[in-house]
N, C-alpha and C. Protein backbone atom coordinates (compact mmCIF):
# COMPACT_ATOMS: atom_id res chain seq x y z
N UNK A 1 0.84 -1.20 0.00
CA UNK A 1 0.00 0.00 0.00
C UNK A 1 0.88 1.26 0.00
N UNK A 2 1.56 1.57 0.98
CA UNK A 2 2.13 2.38 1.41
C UNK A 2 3.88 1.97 2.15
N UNK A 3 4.10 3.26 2.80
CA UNK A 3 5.24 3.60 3.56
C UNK A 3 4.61 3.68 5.03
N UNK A 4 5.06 3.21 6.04
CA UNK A 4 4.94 3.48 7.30
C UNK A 4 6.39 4.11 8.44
N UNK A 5 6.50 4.82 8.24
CA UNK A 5 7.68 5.41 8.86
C UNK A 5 7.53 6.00 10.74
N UNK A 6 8.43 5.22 11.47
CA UNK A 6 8.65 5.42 12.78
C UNK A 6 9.71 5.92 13.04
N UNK A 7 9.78 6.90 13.71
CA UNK A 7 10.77 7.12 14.39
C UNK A 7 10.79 8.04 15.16
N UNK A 8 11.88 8.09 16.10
CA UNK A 8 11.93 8.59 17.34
C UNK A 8 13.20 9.45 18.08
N UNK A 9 12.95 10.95 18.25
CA UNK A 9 13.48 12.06 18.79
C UNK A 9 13.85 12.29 19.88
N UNK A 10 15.08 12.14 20.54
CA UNK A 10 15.72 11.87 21.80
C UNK A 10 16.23 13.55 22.16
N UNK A 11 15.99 14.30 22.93
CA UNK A 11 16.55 15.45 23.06
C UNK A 11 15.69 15.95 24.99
N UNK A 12 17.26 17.10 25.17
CA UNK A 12 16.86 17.26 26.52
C UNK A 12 15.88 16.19 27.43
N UNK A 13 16.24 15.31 27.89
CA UNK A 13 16.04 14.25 28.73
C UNK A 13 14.58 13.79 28.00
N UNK A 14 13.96 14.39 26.91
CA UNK A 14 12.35 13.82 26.77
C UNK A 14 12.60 13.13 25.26
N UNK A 15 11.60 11.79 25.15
CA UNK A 15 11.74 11.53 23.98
C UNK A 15 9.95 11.82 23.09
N UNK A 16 9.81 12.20 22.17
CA UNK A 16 8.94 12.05 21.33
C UNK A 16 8.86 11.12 20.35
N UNK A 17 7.53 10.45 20.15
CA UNK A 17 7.51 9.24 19.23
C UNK A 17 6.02 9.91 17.83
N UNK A 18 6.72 10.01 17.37
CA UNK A 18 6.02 10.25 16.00
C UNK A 18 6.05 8.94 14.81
N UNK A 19 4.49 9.09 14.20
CA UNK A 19 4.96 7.96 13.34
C UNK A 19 4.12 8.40 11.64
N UNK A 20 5.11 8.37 10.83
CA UNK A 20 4.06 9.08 9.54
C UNK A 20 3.84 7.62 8.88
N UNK A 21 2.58 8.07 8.24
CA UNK A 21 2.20 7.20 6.85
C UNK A 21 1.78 7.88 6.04
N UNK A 22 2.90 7.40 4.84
CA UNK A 22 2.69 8.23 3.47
C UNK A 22 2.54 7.60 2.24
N UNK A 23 2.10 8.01 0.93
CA UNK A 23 2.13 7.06 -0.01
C UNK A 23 2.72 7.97 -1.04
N UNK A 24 3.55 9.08 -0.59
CA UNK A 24 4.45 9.72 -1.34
C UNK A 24 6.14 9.22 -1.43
N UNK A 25 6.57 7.99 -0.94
CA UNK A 25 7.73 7.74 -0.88
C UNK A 25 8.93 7.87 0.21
N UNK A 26 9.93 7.57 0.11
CA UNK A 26 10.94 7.92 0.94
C UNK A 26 11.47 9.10 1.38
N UNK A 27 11.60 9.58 0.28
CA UNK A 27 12.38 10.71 -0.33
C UNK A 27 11.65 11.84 0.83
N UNK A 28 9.89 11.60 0.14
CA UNK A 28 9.31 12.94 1.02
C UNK A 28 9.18 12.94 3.03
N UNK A 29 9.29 11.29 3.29
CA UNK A 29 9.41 11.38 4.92
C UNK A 29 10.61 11.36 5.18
N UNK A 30 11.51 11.14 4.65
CA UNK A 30 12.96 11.23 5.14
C UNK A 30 13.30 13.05 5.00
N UNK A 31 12.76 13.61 4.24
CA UNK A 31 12.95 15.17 3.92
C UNK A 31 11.97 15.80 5.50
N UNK A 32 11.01 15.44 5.60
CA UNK A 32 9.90 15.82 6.96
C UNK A 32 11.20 15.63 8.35
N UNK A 33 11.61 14.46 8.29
CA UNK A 33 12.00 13.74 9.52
C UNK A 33 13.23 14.87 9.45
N UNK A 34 14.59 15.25 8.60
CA UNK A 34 14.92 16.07 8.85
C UNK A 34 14.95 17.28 9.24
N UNK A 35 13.63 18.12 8.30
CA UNK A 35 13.45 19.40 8.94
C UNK A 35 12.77 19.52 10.42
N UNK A 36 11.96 18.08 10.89
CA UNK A 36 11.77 18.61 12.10
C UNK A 36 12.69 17.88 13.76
N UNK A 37 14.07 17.30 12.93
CA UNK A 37 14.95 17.10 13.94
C UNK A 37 15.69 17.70 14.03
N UNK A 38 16.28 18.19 15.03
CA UNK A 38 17.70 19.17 15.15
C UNK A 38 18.90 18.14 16.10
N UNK A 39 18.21 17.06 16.44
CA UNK A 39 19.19 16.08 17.64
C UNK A 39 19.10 14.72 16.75
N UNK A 40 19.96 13.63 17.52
CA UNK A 40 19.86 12.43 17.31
C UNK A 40 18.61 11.79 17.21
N UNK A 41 18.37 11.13 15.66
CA UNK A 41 17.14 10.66 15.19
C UNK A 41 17.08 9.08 15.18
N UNK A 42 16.24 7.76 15.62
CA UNK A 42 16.57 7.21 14.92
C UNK A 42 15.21 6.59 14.18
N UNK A 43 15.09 6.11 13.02
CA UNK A 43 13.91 5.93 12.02
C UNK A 43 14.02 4.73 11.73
N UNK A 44 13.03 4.04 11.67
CA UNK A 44 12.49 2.74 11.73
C UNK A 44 11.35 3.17 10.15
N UNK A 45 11.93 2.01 9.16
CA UNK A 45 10.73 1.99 8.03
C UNK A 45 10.65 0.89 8.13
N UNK A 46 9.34 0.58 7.38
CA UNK A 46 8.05 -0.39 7.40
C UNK A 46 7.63 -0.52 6.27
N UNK A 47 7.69 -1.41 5.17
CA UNK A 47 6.83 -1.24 3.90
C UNK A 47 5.83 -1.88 3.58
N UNK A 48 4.64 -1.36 4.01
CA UNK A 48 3.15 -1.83 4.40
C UNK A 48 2.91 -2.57 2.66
């Protein structure tokens, strides 16, 4: 079907868990996942 992309934002002692699903590709959640990390990322894909 799709892309299911996990991953997870470790910064100042808190972690956030975000998880996208897209059916636009790699390219466009790996481009998201950068602009909204500034710390150590790590991303877990899934190909539904």
């Amino acid at each position: 079907m799709g892309y299911t992309y996990r991953y997870i934002i470790t910064g100042k002692g808190s972690v956030m868990r975000k998880i996208i699903t897209t059916n636009f590709g790699k390219e466009i959640a790996y481009a998201f996942v950068q602009i909204i990390s500034s710390r150590d990322t790590v991303i877990y894909v899934i190909e539904d």
